[in-house]
C-alpha atoms as a PDB file:
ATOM      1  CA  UNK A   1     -29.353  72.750 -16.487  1.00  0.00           C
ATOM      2  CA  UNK A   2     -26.070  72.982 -19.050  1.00  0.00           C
ATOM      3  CA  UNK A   3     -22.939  72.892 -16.493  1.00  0.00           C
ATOM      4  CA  UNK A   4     -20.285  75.114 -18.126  1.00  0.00           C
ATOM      5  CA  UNK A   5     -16.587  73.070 -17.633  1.00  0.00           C
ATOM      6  CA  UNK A   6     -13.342  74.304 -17.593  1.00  0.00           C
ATOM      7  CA  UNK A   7     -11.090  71.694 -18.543  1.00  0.00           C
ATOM      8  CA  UNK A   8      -7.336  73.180 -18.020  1.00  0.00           C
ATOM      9  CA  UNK A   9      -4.667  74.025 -17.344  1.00  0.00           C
ATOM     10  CA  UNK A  10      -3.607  71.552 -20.201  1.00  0.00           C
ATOM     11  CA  UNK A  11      -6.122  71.184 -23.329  1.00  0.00           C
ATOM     12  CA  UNK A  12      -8.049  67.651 -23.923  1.00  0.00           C
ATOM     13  CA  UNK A  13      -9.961  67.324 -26.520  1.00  0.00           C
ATOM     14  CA  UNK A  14     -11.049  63.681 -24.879  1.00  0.00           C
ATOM     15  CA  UNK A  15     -12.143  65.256 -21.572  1.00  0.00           C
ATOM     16  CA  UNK A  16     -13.683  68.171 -23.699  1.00  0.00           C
ATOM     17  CA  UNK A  17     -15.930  65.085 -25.541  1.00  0.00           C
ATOM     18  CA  UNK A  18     -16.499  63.407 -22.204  1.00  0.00           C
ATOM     19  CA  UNK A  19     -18.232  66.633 -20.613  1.00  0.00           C
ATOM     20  CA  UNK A  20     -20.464  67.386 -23.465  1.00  0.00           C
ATOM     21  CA  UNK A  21     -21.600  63.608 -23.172  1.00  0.00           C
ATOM     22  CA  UNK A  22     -22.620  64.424 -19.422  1.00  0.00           C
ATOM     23  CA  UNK A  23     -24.336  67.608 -21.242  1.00  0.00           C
ATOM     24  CA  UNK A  24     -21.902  70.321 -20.097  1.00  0.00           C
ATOM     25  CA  UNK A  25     -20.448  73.039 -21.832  1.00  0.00           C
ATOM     26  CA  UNK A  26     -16.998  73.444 -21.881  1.00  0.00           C
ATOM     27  CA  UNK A  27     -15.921  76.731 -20.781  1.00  0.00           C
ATOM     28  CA  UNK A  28     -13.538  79.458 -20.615  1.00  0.00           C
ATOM     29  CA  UNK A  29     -12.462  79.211 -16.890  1.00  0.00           C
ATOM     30  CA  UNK A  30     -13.871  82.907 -16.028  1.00  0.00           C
ATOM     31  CA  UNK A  31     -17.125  81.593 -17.201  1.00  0.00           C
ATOM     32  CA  UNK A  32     -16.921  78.050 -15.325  1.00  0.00           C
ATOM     33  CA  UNK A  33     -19.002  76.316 -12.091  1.00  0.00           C
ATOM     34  CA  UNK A  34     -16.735  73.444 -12.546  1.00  0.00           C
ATOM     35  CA  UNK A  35     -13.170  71.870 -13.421  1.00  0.00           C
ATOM     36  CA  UNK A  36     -12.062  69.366 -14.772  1.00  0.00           C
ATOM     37  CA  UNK A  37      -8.387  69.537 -13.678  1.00  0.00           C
ATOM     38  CA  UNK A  38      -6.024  68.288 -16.568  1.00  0.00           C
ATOM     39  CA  UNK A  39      -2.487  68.668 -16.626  1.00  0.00           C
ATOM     40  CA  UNK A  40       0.741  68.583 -14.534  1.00  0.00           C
ATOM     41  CA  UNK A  41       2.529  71.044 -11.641  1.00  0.00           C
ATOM     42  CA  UNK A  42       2.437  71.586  -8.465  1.00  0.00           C
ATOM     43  CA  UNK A  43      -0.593  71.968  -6.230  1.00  0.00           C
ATOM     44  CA  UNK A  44      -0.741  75.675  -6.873  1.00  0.00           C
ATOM     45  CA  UNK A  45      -1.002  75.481 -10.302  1.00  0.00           C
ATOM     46  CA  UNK A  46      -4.687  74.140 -10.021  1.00  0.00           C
ATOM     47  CA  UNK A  47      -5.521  76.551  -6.431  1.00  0.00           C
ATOM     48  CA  UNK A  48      -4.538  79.514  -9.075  1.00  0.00           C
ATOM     49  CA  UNK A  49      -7.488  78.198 -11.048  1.00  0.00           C
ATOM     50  CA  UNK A  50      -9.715  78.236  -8.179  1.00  0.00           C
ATOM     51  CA  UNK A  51     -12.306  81.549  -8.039  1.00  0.00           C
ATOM     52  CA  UNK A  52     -15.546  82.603  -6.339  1.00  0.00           C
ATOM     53  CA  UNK A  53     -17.696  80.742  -9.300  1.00  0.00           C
ATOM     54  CA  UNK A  54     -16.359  77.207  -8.759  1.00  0.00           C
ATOM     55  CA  UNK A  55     -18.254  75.019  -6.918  1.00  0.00           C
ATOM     56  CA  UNK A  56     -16.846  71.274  -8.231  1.00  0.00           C
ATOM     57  CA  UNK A  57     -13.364  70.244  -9.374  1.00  0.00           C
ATOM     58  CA  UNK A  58     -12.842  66.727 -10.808  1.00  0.00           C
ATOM     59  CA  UNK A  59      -9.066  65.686 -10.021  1.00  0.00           C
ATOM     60  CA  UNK A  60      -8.128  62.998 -12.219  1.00  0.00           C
ATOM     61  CA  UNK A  61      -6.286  60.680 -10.301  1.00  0.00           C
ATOM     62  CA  UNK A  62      -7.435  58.109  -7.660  1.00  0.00           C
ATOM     63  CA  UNK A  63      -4.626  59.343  -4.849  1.00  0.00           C
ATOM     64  CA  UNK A  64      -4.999  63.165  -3.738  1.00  0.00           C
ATOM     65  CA  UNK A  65      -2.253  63.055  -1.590  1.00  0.00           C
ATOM     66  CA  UNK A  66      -0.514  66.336  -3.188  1.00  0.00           C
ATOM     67  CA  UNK A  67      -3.421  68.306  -3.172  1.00  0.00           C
ATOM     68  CA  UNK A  68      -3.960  67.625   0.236  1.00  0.00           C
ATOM     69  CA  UNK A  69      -1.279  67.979   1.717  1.00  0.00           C
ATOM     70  CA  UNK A  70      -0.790  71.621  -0.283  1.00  0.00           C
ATOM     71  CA  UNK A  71      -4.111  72.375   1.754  1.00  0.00           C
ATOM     72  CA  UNK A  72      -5.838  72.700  -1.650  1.00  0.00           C
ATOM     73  CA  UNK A  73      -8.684  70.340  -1.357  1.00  0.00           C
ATOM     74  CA  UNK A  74     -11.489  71.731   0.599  1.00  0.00           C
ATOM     75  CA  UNK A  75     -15.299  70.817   1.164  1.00  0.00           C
ATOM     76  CA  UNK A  76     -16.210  74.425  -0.728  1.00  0.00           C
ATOM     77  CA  UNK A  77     -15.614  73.592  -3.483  1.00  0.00           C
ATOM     78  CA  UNK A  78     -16.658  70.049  -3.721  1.00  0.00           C
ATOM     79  CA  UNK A  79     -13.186  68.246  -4.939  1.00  0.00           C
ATOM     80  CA  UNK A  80     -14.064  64.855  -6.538  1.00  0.00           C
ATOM     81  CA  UNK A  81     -11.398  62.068  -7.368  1.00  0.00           C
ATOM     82  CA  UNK A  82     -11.092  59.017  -9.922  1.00  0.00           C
ATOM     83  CA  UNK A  83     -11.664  56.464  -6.951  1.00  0.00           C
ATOM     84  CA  UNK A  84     -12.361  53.500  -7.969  1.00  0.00           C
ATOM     85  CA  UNK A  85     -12.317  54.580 -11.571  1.00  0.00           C
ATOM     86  CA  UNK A  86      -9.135  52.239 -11.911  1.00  0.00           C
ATOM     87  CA  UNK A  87      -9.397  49.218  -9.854  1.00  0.00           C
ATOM     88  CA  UNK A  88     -10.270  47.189 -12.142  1.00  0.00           C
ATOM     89  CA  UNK A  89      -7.059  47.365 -14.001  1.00  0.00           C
ATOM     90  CA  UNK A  90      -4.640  48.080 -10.947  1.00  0.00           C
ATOM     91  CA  UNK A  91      -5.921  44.796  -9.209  1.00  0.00           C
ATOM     92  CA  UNK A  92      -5.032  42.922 -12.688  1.00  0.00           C
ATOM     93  CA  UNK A  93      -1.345  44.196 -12.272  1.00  0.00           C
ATOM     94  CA  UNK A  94      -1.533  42.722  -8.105  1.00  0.00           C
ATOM     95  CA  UNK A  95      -2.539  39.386  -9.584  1.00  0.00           C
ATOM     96  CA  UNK A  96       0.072  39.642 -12.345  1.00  0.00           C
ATOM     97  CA  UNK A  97       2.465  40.422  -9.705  1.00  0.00           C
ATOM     98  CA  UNK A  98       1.157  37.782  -7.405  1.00  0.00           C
ATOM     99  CA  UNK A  99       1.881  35.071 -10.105  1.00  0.00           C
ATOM    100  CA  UNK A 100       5.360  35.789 -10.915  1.00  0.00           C
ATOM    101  CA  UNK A 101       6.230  36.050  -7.521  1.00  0.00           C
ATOM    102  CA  UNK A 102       4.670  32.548  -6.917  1.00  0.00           C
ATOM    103  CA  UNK A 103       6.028  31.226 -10.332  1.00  0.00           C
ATOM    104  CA  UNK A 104       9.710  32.629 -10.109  1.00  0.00           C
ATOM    105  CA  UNK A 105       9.186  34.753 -12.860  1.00  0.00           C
ATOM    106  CA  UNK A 106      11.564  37.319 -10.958  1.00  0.00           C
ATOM    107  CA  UNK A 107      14.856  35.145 -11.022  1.00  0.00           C
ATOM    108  CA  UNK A 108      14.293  33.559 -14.429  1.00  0.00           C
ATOM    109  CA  UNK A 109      13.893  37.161 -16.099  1.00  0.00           C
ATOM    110  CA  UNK A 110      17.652  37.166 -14.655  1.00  0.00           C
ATOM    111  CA  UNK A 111      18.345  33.898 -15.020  1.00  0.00           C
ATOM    112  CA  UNK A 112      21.718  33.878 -18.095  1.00  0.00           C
ATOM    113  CA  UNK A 113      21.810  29.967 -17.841  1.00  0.00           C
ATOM    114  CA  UNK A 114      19.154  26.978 -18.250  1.00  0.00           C
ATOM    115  CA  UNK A 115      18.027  26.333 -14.948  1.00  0.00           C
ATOM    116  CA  UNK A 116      15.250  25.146 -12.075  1.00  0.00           C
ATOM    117  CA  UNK A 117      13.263  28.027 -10.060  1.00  0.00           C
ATOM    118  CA  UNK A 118      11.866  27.354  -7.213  1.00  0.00           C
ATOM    119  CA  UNK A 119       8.357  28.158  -7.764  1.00  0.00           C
ATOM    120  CA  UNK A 120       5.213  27.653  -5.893  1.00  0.00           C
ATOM    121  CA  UNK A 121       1.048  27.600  -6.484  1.00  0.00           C
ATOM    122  CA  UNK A 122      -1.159  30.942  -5.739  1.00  0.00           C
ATOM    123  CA  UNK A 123      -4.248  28.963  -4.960  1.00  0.00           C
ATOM    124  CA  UNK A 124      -4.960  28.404  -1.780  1.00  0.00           C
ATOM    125  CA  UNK A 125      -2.763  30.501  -0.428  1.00  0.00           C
ATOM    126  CA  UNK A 126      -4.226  33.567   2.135  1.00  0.00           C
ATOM    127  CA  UNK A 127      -3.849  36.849   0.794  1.00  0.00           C
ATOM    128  CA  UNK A 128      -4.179  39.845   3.519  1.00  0.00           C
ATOM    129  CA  UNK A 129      -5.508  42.602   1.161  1.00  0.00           C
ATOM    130  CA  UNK A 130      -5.010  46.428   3.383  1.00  0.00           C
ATOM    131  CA  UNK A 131      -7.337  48.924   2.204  1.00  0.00           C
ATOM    132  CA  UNK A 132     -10.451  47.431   0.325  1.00  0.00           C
ATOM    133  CA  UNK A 133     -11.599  50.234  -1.615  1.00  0.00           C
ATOM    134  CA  UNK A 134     -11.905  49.699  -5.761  1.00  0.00           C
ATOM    135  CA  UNK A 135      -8.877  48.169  -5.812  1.00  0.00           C
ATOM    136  CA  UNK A 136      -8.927  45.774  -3.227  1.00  0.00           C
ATOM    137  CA  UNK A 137     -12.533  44.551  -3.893  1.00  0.00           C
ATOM    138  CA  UNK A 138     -11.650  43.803  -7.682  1.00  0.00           C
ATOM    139  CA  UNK A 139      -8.880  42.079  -6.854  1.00  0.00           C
ATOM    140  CA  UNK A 140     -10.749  40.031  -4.441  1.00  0.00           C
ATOM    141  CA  UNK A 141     -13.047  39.068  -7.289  1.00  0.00           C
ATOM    142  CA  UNK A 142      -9.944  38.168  -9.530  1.00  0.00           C
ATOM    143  CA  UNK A 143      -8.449  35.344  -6.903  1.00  0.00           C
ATOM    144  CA  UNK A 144     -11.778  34.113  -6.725  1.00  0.00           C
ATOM    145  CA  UNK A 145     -10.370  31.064  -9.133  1.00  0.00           C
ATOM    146  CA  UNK A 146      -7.430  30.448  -7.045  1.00  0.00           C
ATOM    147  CA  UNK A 147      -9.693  29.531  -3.914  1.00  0.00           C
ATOM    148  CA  UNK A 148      -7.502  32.052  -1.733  1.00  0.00           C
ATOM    149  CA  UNK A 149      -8.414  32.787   2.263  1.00  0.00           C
ATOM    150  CA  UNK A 150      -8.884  36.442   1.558  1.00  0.00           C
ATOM    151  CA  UNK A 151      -8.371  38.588   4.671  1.00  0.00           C
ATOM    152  CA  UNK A 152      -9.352  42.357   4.414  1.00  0.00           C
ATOM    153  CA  UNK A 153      -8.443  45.366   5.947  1.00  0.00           C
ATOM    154  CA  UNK A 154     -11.055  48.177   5.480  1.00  0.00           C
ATOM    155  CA  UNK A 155     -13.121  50.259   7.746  1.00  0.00           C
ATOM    156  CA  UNK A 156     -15.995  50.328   5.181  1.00  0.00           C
ATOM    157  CA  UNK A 157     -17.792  47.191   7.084  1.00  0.00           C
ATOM    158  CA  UNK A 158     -18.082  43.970   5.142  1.00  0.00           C
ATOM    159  CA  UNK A 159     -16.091  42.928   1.755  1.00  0.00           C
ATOM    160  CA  UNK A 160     -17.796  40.511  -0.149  1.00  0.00           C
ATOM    161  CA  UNK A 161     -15.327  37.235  -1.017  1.00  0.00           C
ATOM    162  CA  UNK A 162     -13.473  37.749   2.519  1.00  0.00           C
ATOM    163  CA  UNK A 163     -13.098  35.067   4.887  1.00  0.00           C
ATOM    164  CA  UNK A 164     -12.786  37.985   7.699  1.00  0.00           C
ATOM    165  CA  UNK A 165     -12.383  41.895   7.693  1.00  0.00           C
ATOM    166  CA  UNK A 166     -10.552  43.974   9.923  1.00  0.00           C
ATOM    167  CA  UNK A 167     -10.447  47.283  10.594  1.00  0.00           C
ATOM    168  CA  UNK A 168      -7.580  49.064   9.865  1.00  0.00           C
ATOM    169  CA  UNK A 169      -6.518  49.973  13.182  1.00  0.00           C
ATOM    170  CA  UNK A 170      -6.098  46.028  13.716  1.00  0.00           C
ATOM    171  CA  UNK A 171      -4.029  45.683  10.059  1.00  0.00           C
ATOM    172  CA  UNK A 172      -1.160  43.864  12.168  1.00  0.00           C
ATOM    173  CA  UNK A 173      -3.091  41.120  12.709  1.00  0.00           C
ATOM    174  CA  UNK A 174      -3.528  40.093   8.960  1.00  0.00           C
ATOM    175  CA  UNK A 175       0.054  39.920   8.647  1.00  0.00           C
ATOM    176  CA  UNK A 176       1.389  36.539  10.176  1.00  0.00           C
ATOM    177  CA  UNK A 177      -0.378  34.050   8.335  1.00  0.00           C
ATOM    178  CA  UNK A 178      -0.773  35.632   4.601  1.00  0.00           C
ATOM    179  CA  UNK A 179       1.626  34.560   1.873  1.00  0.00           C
ATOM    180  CA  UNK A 180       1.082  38.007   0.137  1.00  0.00           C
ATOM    181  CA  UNK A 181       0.460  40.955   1.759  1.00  0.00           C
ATOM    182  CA  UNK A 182      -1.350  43.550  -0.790  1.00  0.00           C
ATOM    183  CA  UNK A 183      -1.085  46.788   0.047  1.00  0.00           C
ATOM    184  CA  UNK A 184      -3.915  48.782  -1.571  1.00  0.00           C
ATOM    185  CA  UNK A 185      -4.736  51.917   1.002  1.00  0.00           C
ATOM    186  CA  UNK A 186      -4.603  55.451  -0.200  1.00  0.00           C
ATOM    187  CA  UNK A 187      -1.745  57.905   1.245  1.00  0.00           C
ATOM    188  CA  UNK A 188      -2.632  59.587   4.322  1.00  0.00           C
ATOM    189  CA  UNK A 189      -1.265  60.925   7.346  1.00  0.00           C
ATOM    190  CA  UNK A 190      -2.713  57.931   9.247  1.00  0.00           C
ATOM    191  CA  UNK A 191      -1.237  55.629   6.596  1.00  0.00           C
ATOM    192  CA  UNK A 192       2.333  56.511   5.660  1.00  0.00           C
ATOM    193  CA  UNK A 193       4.755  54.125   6.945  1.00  0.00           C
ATOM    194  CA  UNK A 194       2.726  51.787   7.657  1.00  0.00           C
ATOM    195  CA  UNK A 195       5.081  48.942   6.699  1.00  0.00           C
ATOM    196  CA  UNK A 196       8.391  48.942   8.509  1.00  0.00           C
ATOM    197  CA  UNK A 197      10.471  47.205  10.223  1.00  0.00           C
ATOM    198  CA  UNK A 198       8.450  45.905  12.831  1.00  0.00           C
ATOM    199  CA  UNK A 199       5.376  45.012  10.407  1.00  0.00           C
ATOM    200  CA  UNK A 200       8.335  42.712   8.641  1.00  0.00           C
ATOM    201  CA  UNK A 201       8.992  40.839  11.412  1.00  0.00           C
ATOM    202  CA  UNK A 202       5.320  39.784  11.610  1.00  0.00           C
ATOM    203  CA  UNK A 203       5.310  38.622   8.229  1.00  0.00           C
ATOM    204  CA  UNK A 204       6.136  34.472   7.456  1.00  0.00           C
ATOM    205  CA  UNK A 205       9.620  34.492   6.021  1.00  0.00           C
ATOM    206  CA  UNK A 206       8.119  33.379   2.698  1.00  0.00           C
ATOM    207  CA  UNK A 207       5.919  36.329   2.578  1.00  0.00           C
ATOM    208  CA  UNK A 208       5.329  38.616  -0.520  1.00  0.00           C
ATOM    209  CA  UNK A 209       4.378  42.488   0.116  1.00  0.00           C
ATOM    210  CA  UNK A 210       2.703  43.726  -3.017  1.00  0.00           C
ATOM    211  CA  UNK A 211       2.854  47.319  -3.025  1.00  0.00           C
ATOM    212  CA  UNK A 212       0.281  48.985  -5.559  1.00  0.00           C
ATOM    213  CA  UNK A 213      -0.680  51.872  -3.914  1.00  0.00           C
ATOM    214  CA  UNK A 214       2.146  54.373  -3.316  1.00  0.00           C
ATOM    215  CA  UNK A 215       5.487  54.195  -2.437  1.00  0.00           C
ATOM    216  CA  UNK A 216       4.930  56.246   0.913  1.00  0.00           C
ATOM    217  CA  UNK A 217       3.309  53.624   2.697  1.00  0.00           C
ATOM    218  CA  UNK A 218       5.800  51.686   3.230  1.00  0.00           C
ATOM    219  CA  UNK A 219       9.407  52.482   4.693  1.00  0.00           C
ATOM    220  CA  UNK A 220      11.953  51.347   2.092  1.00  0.00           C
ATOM    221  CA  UNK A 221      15.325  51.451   3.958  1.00  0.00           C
ATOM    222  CA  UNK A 222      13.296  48.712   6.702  1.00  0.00           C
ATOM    223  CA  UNK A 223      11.929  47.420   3.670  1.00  0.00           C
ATOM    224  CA  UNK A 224      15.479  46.468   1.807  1.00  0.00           C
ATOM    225  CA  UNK A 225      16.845  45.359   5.535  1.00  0.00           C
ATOM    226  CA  UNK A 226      13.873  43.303   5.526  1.00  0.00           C
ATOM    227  CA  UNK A 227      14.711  41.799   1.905  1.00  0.00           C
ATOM    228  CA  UNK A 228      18.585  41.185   2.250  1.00  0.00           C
ATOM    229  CA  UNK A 229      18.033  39.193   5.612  1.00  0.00           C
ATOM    230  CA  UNK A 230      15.927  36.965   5.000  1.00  0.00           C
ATOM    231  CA  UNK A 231      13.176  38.132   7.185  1.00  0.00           C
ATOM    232  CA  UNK A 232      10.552  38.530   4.153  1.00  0.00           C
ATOM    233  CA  UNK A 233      10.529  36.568   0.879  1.00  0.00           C
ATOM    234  CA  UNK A 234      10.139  39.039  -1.444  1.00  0.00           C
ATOM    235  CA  UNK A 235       8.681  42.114  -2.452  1.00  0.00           C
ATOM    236  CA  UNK A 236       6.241  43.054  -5.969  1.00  0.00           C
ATOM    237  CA  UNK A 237       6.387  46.596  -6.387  1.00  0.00           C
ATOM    238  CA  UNK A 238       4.510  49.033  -8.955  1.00  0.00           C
ATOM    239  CA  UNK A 239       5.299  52.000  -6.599  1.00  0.00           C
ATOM    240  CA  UNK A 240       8.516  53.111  -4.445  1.00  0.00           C
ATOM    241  CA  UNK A 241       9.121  56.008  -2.436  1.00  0.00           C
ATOM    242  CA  UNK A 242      11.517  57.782  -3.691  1.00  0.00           C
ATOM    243  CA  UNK A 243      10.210  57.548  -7.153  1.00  0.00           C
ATOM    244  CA  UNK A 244      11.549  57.009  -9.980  1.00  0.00           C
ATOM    245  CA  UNK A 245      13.383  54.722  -8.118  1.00  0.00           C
ATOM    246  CA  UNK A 246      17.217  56.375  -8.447  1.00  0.00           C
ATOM    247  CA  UNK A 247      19.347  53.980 -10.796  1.00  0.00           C
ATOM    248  CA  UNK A 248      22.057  52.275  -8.189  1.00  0.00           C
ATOM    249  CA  UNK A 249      19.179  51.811  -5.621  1.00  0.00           C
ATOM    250  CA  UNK A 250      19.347  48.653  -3.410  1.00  0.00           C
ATOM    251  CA  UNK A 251      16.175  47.569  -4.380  1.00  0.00           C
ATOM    252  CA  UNK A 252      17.188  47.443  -8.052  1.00  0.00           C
ATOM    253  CA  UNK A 253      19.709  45.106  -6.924  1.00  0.00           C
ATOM    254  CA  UNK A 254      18.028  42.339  -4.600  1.00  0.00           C
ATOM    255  CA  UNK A 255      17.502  39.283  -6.561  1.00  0.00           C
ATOM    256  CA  UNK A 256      14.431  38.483  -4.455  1.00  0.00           C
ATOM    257  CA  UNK A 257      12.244  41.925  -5.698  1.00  0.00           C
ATOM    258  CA  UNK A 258      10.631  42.277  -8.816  1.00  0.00           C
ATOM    259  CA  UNK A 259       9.656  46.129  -9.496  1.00  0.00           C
ATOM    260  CA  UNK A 260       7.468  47.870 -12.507  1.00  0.00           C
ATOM    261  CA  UNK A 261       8.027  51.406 -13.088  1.00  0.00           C
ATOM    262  CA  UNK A 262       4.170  53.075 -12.016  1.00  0.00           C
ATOM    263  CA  UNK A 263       2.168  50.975 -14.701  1.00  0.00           C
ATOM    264  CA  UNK A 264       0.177  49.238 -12.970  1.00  0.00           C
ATOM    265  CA  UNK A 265      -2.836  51.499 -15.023  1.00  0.00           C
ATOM    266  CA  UNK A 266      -2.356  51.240 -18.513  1.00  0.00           C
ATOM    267  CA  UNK A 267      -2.653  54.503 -20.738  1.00  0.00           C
ATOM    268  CA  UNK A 268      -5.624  53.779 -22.707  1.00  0.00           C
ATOM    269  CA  UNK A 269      -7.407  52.330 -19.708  1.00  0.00           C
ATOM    270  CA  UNK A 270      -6.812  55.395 -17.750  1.00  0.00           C
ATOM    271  CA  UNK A 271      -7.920  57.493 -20.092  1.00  0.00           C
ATOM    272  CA  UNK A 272     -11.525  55.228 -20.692  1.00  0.00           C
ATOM    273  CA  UNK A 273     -11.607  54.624 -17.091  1.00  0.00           C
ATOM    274  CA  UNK A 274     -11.494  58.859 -16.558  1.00  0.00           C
ATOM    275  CA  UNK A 275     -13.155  59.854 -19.712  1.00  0.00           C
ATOM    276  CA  UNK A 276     -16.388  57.877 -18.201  1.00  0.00           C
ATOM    277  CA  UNK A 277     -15.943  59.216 -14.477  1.00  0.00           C
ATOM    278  CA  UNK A 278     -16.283  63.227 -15.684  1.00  0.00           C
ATOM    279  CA  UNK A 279     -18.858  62.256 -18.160  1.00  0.00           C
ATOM    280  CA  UNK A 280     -20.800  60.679 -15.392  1.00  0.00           C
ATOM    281  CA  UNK A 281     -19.981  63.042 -12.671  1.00  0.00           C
ATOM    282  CA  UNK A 282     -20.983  66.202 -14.886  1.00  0.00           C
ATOM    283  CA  UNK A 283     -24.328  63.989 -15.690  1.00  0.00           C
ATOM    284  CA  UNK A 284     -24.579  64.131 -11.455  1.00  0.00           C
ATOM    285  CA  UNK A 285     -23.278  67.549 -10.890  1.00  0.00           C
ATOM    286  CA  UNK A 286     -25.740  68.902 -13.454  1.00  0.00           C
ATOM    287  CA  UNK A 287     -28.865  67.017 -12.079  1.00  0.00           C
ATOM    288  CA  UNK A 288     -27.798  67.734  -8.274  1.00  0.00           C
ATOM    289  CA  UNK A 289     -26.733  63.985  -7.744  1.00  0.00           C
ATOM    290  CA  UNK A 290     -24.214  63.198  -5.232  1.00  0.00           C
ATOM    291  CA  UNK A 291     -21.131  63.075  -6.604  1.00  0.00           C
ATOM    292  CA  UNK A 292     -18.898  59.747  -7.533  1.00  0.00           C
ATOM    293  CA  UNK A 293     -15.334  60.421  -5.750  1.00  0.00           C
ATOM    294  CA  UNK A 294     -16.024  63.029  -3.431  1.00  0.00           C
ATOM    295  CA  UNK A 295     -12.757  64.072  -1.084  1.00  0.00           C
ATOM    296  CA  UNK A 296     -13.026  63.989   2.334  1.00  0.00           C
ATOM    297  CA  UNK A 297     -10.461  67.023   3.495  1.00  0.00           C
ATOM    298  CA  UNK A 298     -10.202  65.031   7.101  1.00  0.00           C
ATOM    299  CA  UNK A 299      -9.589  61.671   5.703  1.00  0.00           C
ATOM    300  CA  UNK A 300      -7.317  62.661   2.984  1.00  0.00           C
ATOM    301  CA  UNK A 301      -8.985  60.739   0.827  1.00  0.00           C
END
């Protein structure tokens, strides 16, 4: 069966190659069974899209937060997501983030004058890794060479390379022993601040939170209290809430946070990393496969 794809609202002619390798047609939307959603807005830009015909929609991001919460996503149609599609390269920016936080790479980027940084080692060191999808799982694989005590929070049973799992209701009690806290869970309701103030004050003093999932998840006033007493060590940061992060912002300021502006997926490896999802999933859709991705509207994920 040939799938006829509409890939809008924005043209691609790279997710236009990546459905005919699944062996789709791409489509005028009127004429489509499926989308492949590509381009920016809000929410209601893609639910305008949405008619009587179409029965899949690949989103092409790994967090569906805005679409969810807009009430767009539903279970008719199917809504599918990148998940997992980018872990790989998002759990190479944790480590990278891990390092310089161990190595002092934050303060000698500052640093105008020749001096020592106190710097320490990543191996060995336990790592509490919340929310062990794709992400979480390839960076477990990555600190495999450092010999870390990996401790993971998932409610997706066991996680290969961890010394002990627990569920995500329990996520407190990874906190007071790691030396990095990686926070890796997708936005939801059940989710968003999720770090705060009391969370901090579980954490060692020389704790690092790595935040590379979004910005929601954790509170960032508590977060920059947490930072300028003393109560945390420092903080690695891909994603804030608000973001952009507004020039001026405390956390621009605090010599013990080192921040990168969203990039923790670079461009060309998003778009190989998505180009091979839809051709795969339109492989599935057209062979009646189960779908890679698939939303759950209750989860929010």
């Amino acid at each position: 069966m040939t799938v006829a794809v509409h890939v809008g609202p924005e043209p691609s002619p790279a997710l236009d190659d990546a459905v005919r390798r699944g062996g789709g047609r791409v489509a005028p939307l009127q004429e489509a069974e499926a989308i492949v959603y590509h381009g920016g807005g809000a929410a209601e830009r893609l639910r305008s899209m949405l008619h009587e015909g179409i029965r899949w929609v690949q989103l092409p991001s790994a967090g569906v937060e805005r679409w969810v919460d807009a009430g767009v996503v539903t279970r008719h149609p199917v809504f599918t997501a990148a998940t997992g599609a980018y872990g790989p390269q998002v759990a190479e920016h944790a480590l990278a983030l891990m390092l310089a936080a161990a190595r002092g790479l934050h303060r000698a980027a500052r640093a105008t004058t020749w001096g020592a940084t106190r710097s320490v080692e990543l191996a060995g060191s336990t790592v509490a890794i919340v929310g062990c999808g794709g992400i979480g799982r390839a960076l477990i694989r990555l600190l495999e060479p450092f010999g870390c005590t990996i401790v993971a929070v998932t409610d997706r049973g066991e996680v290969p390379g961890a010394a002990r799992v627990l569920p995500r209701a329990r996520y407190r009690e990874a906190l007071p022993d790691a030396a990095y806290v990686v926070v890796a869970a997708p936005a939801t309701p059940g989710t968003r601040g999720m770090f705060g103030a009391h969370e901090f004050g579980l954490m060692r003093e020389d704790a690092w939170l790595v935040n590379i999932a979004r910005g929601s998840l954790v509170v960032t006033g508590d977060l920059v209290d947490a930072l300028r007493a003393g109560r945390i060590g420092g903080a690695a940061l891909d994603v804030t809430d608000p973001e952009p992060l507004p020039d001026g912002h405390p956390l621009w300021e605090l010599e013990n946070v080192l921040i990168t502006p969203h990039t923790a997926n670079p461009y060309p490896a998003y778009w190989r990393a998505l180009t091979e999802r839809v051709t795969e999933n339109v492989r599935r859709f057209a062979a009646g496969e189960p779908l890679d991705g698939v939303v759950s509207p209750e989860q929010g994920f």
